[in-house]
C-alpha atoms as a PDB file:
ATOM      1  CA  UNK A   1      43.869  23.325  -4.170  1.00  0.00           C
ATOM      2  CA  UNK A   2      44.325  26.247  -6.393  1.00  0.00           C
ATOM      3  CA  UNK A   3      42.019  26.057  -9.518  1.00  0.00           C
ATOM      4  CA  UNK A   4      45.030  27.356 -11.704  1.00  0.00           C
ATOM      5  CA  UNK A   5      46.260  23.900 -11.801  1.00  0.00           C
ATOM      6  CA  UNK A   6      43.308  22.577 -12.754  1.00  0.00           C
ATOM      7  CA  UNK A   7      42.752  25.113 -15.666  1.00  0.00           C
ATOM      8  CA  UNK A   8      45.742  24.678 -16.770  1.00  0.00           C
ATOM      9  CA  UNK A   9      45.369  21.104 -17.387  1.00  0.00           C
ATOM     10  CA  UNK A  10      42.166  20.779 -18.475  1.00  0.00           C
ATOM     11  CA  UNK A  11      42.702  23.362 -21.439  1.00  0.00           C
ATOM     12  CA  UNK A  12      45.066  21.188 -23.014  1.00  0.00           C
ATOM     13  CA  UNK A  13      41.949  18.447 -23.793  1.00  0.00           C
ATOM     14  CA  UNK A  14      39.017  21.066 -24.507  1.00  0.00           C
ATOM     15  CA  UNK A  15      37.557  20.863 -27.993  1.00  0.00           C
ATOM     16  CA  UNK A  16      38.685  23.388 -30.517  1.00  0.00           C
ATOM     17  CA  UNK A  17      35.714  25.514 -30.705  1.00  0.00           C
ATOM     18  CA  UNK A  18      35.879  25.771 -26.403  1.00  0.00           C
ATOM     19  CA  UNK A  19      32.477  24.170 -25.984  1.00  0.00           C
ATOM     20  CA  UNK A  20      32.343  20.085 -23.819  1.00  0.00           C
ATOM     21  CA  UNK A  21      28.972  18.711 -25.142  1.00  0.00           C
ATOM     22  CA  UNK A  22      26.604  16.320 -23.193  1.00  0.00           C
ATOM     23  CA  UNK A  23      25.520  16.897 -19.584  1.00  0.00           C
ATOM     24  CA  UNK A  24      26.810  16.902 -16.252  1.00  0.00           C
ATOM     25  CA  UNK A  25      25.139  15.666 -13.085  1.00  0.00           C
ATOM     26  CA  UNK A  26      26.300  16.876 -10.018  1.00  0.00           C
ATOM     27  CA  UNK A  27      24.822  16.568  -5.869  1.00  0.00           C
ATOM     28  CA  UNK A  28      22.606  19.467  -4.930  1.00  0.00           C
ATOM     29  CA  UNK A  29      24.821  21.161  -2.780  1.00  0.00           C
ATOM     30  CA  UNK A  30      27.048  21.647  -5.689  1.00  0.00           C
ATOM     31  CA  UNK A  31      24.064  24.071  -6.956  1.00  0.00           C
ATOM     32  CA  UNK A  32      24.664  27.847  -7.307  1.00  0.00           C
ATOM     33  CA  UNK A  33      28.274  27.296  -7.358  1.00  0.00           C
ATOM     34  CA  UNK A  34      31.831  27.079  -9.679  1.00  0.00           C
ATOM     35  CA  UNK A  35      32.882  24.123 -10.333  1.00  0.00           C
ATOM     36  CA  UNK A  36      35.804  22.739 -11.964  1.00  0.00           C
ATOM     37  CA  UNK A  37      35.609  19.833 -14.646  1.00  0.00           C
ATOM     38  CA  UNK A  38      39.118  17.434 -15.050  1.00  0.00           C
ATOM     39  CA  UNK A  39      38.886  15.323 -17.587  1.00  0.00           C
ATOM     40  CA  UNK A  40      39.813  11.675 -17.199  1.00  0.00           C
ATOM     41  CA  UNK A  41      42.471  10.886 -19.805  1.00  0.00           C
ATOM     42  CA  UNK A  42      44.365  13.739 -18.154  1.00  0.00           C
ATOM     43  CA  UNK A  43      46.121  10.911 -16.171  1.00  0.00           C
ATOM     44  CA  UNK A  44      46.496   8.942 -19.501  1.00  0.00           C
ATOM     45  CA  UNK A  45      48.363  12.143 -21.424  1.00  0.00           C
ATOM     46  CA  UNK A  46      51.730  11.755 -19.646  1.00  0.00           C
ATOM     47  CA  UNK A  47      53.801  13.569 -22.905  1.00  0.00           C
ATOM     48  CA  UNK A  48      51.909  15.844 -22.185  1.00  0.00           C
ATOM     49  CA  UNK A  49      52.321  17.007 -18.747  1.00  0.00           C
ATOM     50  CA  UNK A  50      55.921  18.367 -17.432  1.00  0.00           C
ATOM     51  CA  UNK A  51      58.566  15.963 -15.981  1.00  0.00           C
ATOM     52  CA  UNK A  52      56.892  15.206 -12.318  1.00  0.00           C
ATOM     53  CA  UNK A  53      53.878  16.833 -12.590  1.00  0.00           C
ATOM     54  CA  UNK A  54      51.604  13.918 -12.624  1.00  0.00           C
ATOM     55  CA  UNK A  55      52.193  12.320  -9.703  1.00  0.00           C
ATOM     56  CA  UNK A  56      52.046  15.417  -7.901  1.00  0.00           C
ATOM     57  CA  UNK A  57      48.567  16.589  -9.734  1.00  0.00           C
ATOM     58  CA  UNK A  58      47.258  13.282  -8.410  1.00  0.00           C
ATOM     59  CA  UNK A  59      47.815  13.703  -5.370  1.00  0.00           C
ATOM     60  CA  UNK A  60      46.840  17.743  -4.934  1.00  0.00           C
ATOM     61  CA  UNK A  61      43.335  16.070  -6.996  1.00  0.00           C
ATOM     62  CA  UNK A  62      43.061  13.058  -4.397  1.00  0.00           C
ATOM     63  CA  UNK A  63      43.916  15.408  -1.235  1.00  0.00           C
ATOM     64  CA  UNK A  64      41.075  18.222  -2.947  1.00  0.00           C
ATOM     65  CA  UNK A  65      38.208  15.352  -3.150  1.00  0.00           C
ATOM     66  CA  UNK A  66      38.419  14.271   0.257  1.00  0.00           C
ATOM     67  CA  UNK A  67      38.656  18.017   1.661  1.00  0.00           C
ATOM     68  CA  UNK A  68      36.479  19.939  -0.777  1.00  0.00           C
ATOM     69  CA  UNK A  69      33.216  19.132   1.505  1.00  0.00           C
ATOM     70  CA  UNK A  70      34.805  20.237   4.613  1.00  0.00           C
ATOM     71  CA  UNK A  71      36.038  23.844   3.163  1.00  0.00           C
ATOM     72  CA  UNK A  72      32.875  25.764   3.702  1.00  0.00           C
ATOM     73  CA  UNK A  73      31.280  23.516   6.912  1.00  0.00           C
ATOM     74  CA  UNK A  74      28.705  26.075   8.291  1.00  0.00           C
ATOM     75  CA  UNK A  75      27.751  26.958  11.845  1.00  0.00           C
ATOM     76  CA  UNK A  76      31.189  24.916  12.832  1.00  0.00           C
ATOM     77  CA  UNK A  77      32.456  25.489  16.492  1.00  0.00           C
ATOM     78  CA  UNK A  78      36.475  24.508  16.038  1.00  0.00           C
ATOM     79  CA  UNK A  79      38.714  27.572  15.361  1.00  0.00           C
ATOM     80  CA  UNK A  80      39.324  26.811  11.855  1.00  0.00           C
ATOM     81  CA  UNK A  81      35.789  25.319   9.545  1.00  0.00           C
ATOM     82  CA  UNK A  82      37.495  22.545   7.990  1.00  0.00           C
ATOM     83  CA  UNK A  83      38.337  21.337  11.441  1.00  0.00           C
ATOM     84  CA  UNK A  84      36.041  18.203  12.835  1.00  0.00           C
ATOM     85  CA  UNK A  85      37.399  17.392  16.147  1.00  0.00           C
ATOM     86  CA  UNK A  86      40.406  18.050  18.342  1.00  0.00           C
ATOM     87  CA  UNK A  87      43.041  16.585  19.591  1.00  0.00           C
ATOM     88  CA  UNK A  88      45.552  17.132  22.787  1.00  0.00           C
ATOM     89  CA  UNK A  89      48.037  14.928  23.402  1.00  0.00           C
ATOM     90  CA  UNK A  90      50.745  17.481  24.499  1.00  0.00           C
ATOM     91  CA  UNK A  91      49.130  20.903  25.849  1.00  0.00           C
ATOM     92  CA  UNK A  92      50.924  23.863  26.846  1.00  0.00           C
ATOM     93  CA  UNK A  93      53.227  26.872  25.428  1.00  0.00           C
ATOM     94  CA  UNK A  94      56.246  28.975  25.984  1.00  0.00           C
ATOM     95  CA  UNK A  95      55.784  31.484  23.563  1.00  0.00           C
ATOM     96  CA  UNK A  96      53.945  33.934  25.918  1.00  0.00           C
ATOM     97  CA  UNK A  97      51.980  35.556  23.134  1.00  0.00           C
ATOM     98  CA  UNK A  98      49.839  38.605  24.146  1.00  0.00           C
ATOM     99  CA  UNK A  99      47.098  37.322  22.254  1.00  0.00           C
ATOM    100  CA  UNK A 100      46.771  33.980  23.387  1.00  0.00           C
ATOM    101  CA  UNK A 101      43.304  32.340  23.993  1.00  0.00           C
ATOM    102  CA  UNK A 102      44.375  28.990  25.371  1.00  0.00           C
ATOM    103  CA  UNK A 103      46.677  30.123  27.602  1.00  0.00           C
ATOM    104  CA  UNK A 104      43.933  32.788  29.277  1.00  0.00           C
ATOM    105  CA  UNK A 105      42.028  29.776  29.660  1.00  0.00           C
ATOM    106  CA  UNK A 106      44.076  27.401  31.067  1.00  0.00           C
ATOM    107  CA  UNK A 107      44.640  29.593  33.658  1.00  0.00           C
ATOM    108  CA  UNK A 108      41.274  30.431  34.715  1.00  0.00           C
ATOM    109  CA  UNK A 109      38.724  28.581  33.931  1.00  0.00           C
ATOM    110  CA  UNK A 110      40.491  25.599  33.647  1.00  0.00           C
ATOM    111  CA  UNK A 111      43.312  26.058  36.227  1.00  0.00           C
ATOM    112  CA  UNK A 112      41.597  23.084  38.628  1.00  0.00           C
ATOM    113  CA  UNK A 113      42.241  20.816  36.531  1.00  0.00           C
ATOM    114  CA  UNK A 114      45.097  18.029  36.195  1.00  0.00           C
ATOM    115  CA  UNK A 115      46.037  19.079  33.072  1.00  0.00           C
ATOM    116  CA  UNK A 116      46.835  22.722  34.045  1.00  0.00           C
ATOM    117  CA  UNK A 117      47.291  22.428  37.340  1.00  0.00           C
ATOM    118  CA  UNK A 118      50.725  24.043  36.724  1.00  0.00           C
ATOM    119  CA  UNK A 119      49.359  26.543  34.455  1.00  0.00           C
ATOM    120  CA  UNK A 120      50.130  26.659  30.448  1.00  0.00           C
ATOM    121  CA  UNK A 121      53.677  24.741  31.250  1.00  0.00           C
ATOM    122  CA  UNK A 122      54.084  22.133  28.236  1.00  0.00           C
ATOM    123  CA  UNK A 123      52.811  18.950  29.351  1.00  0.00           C
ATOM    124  CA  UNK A 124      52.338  15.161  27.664  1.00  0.00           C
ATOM    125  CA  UNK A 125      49.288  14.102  28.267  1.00  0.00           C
ATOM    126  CA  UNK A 126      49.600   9.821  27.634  1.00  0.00           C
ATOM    127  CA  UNK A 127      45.893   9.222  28.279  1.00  0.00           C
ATOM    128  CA  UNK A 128      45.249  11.010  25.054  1.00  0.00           C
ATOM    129  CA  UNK A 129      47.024   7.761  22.826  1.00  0.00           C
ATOM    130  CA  UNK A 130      44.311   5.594  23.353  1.00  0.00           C
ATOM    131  CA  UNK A 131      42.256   7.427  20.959  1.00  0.00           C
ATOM    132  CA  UNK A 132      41.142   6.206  17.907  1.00  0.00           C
ATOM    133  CA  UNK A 133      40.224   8.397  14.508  1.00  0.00           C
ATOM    134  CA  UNK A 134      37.773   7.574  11.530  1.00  0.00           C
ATOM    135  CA  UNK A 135      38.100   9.941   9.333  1.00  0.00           C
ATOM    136  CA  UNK A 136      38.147  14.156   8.787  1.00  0.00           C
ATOM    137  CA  UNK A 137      40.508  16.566   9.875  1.00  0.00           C
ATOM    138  CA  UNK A 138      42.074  16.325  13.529  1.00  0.00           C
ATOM    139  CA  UNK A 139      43.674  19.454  14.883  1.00  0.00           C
ATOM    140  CA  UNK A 140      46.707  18.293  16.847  1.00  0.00           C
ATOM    141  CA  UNK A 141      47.589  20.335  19.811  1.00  0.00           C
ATOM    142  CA  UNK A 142      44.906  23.435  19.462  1.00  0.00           C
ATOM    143  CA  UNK A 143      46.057  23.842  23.687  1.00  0.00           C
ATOM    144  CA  UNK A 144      49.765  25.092  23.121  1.00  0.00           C
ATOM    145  CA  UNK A 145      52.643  24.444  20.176  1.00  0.00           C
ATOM    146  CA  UNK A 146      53.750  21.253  19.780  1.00  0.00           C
ATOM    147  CA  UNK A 147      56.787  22.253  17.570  1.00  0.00           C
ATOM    148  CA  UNK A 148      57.820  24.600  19.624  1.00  0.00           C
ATOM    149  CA  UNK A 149      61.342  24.334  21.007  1.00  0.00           C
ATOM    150  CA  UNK A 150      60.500  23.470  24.616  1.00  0.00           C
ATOM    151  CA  UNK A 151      59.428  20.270  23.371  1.00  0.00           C
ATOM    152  CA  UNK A 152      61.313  17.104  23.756  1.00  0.00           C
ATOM    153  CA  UNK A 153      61.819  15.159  20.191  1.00  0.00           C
ATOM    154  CA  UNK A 154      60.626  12.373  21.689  1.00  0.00           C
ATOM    155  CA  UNK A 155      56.820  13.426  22.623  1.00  0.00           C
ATOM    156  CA  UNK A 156      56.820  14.695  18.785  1.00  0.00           C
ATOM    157  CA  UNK A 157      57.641  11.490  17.797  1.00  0.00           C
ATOM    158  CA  UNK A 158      55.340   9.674  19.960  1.00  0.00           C
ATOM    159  CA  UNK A 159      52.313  12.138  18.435  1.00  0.00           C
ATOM    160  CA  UNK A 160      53.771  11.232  15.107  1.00  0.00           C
ATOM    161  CA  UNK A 161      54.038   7.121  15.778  1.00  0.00           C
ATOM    162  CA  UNK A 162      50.895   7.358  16.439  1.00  0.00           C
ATOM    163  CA  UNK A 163      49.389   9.280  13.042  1.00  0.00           C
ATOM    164  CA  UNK A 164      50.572   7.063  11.509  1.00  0.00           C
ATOM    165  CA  UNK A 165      47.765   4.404  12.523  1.00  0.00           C
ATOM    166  CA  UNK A 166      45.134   6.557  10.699  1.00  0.00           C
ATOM    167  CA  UNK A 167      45.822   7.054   7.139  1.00  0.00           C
ATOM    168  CA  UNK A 168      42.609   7.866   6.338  1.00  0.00           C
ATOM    169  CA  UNK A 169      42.039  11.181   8.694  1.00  0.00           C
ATOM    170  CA  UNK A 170      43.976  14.084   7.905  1.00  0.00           C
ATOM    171  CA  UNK A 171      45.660  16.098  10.691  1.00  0.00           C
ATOM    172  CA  UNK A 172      46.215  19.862  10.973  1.00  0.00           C
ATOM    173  CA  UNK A 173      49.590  21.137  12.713  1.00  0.00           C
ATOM    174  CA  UNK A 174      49.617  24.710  13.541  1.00  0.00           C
ATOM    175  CA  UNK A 175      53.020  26.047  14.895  1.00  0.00           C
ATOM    176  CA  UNK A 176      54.755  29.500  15.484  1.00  0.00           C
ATOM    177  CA  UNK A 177      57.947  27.290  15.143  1.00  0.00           C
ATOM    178  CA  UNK A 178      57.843  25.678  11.415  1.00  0.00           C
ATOM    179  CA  UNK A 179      61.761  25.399  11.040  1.00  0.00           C
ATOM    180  CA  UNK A 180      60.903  22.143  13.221  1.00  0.00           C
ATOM    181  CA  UNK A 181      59.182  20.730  10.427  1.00  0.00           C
ATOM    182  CA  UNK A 182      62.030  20.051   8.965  1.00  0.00           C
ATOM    183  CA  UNK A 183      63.185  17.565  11.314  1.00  0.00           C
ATOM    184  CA  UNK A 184      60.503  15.112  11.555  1.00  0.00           C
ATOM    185  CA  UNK A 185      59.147  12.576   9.239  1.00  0.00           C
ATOM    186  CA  UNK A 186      55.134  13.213   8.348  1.00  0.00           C
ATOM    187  CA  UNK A 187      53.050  11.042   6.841  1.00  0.00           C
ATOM    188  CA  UNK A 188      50.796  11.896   3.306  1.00  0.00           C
ATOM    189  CA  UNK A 189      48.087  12.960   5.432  1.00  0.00           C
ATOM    190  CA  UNK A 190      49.184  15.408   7.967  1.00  0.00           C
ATOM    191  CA  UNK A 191      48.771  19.296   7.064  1.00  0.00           C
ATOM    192  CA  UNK A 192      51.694  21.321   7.721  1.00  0.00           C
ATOM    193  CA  UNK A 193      50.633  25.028   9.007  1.00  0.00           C
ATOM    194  CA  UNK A 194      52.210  27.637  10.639  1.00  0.00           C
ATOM    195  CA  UNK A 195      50.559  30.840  12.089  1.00  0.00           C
ATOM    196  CA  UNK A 196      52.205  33.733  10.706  1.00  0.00           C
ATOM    197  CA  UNK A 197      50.785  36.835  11.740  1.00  0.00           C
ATOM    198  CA  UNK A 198      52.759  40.074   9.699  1.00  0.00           C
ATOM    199  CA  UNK A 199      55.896  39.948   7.737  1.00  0.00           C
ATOM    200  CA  UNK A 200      57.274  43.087   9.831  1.00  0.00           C
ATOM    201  CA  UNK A 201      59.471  41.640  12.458  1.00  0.00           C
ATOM    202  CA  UNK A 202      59.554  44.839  14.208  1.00  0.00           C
ATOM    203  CA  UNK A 203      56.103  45.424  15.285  1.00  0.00           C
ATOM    204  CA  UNK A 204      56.112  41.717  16.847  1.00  0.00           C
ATOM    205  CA  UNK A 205      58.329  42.301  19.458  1.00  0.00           C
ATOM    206  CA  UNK A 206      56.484  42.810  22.684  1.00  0.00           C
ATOM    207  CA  UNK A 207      53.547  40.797  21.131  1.00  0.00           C
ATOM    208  CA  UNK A 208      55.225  37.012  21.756  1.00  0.00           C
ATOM    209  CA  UNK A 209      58.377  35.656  22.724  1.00  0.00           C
ATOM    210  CA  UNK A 210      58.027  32.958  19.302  1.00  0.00           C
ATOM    211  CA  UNK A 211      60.545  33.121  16.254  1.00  0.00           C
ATOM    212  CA  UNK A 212      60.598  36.280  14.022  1.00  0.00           C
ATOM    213  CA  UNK A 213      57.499  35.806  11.392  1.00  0.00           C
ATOM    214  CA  UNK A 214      60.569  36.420   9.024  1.00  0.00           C
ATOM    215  CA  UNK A 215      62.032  32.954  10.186  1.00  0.00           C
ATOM    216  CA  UNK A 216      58.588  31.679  10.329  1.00  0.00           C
ATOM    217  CA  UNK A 217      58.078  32.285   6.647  1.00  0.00           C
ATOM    218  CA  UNK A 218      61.587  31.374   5.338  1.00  0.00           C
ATOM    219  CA  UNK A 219      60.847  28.494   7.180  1.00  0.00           C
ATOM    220  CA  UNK A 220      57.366  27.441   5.164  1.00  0.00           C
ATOM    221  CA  UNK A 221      59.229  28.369   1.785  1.00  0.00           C
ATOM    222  CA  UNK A 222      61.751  25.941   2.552  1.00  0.00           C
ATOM    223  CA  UNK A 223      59.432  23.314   3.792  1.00  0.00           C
ATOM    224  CA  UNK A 224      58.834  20.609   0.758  1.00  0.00           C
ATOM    225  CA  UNK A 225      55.279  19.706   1.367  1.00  0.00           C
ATOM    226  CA  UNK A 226      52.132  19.473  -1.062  1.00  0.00           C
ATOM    227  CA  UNK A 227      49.264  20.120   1.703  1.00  0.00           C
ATOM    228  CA  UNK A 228      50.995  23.896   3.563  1.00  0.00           C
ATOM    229  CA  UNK A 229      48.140  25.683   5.517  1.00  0.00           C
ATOM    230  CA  UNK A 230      48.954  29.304   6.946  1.00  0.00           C
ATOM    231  CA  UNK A 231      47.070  31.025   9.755  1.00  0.00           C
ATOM    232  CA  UNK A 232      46.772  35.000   9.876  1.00  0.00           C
ATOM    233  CA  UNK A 233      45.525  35.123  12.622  1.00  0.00           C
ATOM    234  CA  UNK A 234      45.159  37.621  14.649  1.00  0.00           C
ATOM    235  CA  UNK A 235      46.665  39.630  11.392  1.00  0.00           C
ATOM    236  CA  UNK A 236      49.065  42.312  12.448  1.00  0.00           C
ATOM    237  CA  UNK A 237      49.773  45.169   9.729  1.00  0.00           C
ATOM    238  CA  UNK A 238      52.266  44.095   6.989  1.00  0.00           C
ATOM    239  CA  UNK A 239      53.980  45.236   3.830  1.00  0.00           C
ATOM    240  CA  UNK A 240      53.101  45.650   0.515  1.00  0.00           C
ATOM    241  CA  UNK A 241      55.321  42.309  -0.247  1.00  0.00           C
ATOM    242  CA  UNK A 242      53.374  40.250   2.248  1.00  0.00           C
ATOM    243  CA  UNK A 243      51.301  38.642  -0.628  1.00  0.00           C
ATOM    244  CA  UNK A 244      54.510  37.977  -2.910  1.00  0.00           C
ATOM    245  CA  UNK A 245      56.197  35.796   0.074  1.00  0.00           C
ATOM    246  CA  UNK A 246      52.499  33.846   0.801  1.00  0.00           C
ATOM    247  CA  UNK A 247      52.969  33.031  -2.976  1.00  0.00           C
ATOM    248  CA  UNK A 248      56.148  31.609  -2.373  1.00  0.00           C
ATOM    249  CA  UNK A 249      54.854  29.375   0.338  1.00  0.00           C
ATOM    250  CA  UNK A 250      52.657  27.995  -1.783  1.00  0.00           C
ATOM    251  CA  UNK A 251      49.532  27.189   0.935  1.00  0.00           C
ATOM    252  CA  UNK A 252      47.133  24.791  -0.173  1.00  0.00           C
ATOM    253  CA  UNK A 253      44.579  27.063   1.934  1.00  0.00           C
ATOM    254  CA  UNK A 254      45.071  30.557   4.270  1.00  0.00           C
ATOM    255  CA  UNK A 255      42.593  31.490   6.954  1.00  0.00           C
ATOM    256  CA  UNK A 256      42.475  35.337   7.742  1.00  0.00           C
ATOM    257  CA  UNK A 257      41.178  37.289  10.998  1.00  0.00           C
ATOM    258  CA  UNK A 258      41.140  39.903  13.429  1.00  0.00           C
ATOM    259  CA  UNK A 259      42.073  39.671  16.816  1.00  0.00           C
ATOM    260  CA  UNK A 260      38.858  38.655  19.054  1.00  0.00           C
ATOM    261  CA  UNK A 261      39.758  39.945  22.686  1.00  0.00           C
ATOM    262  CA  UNK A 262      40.525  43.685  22.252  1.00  0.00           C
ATOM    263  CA  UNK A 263      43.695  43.627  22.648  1.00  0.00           C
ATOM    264  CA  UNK A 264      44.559  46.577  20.949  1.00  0.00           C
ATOM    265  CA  UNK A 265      47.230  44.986  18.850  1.00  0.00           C
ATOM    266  CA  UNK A 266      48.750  46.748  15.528  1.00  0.00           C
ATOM    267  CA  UNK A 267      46.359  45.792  13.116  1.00  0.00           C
ATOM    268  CA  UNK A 268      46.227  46.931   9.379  1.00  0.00           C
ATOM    269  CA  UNK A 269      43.623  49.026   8.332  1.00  0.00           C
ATOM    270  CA  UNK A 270      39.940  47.082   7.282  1.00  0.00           C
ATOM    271  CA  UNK A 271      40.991  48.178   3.266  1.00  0.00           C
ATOM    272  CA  UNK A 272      44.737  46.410   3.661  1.00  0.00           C
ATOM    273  CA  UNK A 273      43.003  43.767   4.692  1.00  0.00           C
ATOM    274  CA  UNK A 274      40.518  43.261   1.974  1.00  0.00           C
ATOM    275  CA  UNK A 275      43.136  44.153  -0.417  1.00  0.00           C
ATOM    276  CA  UNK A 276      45.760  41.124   0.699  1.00  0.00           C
ATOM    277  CA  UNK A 277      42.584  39.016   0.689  1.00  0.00           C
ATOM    278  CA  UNK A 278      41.489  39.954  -3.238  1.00  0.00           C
ATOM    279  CA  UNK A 279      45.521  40.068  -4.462  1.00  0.00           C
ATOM    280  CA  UNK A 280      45.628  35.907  -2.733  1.00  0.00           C
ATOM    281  CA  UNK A 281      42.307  34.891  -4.125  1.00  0.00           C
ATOM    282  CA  UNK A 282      43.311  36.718  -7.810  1.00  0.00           C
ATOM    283  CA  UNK A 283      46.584  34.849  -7.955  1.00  0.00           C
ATOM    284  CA  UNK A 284      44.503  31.374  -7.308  1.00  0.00           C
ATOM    285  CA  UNK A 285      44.840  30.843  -3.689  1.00  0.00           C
ATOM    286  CA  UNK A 286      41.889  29.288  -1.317  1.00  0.00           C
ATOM    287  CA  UNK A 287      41.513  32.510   1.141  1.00  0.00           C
ATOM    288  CA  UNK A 288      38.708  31.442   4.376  1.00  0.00           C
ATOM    289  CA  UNK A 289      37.437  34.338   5.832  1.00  0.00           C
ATOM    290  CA  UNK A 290      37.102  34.372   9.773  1.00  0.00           C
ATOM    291  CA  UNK A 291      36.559  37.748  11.835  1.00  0.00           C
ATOM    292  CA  UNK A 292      36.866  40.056   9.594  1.00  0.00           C
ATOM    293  CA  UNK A 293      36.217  44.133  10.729  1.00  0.00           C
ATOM    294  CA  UNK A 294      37.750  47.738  10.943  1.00  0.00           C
ATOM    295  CA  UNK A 295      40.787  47.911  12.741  1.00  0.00           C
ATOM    296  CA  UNK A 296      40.205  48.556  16.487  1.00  0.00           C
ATOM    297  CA  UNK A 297      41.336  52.268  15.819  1.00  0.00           C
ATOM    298  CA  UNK A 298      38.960  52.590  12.670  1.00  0.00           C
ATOM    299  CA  UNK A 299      36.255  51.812  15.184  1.00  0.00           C
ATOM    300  CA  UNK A 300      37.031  54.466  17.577  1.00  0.00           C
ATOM    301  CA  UNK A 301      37.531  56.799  14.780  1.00  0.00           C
ATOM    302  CA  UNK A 302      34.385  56.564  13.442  1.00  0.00           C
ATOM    303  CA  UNK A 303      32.335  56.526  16.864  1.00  0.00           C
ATOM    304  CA  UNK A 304      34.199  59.781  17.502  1.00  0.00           C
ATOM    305  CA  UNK A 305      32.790  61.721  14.350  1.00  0.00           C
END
């Protein structure tokens, strides 16, 4: 959630000198860090607050308390921290990118198995529907894209049907195919992401057969959702107007990384990097660090010397 909300509520009901008097008790692991204070009868102020704004404060505020604890899990093992388990129900991917982890292993270390017995081909995997959630953040389909157009409507809509039964878990979607999105009917508690790597459509070819990351992000502006999560992952060099169009997606959080494999991909320089980073977090936006490093080129550069 981006504090600038917050702020700009909570100024409206500060004393007139600036200064809140009395004391505030909060659990230890809140110690050493920011915190941001909202006071009650901001719910009660509706004259106040512009036409619509309330309802969708309380939600951003209710979505915020039951994530906040996840944000910065330590030591976690799932590709992004917030993430608590996984989930596969439909496996597999057409998008051929160069990069791709899951792919690589599906066909080798787990190319024995049922699942991927016919390699990374898209696959609905029933078994997976008896399975029963209680609570944290459930990343549908880590093992291939399932909004990508090789899909059949009806498998999304079985994943979906089924979602449905949990209310109180949240669930992460991750496609390189968001104008799907726009076709199916979530519930309050999925999260809508999309990977989007660069917004230079002409270093990507080569790299993946999935839609432009032009498409990809007029897609996520379009998309009317409160909870939008964006991957940059493996980051691929961009423009100088890369930030402005994140800002008009609106993500309620962005995860940021280098490629892990060496693949030699067009990355932006380490200082780019840092720089989109700093210009997101500055303008209010929840920024999760994950391999961060010189560019593979930097590297060499510097061993050469």
């Amino acid at each position: 959630m981006r504090e600038g909300i917050i702020e700009k509520f909570v100024s409206k009901f500060e004393p007139r000198d600036g200064t809140i008097q009395g004391h505030l008790y909060l659990p230890k692991e809140f110690a050493g860090k920011e915190v941001v204070v909202i006071l009650k009868n901001v719910f009660s102020k509706h004259e106040l607050l512009p036409q619509g704004t309330l309802e969708r404060f309380k939600l951003l505020f209710k979505r915020h308390r039951s994530l906040c604890k996840l944000i910065e899990r330590e030591h976690s093992t799932k590709m992004f921290s917030i993430v608590t388990e996984t989930w596969n129900p439909v496996t597999g991917c057409l998008h051929h990118c160069k990069y791709c982890w899951a792919r690589r292993l599906a066909e080798t270390r787990l190319k024995n198995s049922k699942r991927y017995s016919n390699g990374f081909t898209p696959r609905l995997n029933k078994e997976e529907f008896n399975k029963k959630f209680r609570g944290g953040v459930v990343f549908v389909s880590d093992m291939g894209d399932l909004f990508g157009d090789f899909i059949p409507d009806e498998w999304i809509e079985l994943v979906l049907k089924h979602v449905k039964k949990f209310p109180n878990t949240f669930f992460l979607f991750l496609t390189k195919n968001p104008s799907r999105y726009h076709n199916f009917d979530f519930p309050e508690n999925a999260i809508l992401g999309a990977t989007i790597e660069t917004d230079k459509d002409s270093i990507y070819e080569g790299i993946s057969k999935a839609p432009k990351p032009s498409e990809r992000i007029k897609a996520m502006i379009e998309l009317n959702w409160d909870a939008k999560f964006l991957s940059i992952e493996p980051i691929l060099d961009f423009t100088s107007k890369f930030w402005k169009k994140i800002e008009k997606i609106n993500p309620f959080m962005i995860y940021v990384g280098y490629d892990n494999y060496n693949h030699k991909l067009p990355e932006p320089t380490l200082d780019k990097t840092l720089s989109l980073i700093k210009k997101l977090r500055d303008n209010g936006f929840l920024v999760l660090e994950k391999t961060i490093r010189r560019a593979w080129y930097e590297k060499n550069k510097k061993e050469d010397k």
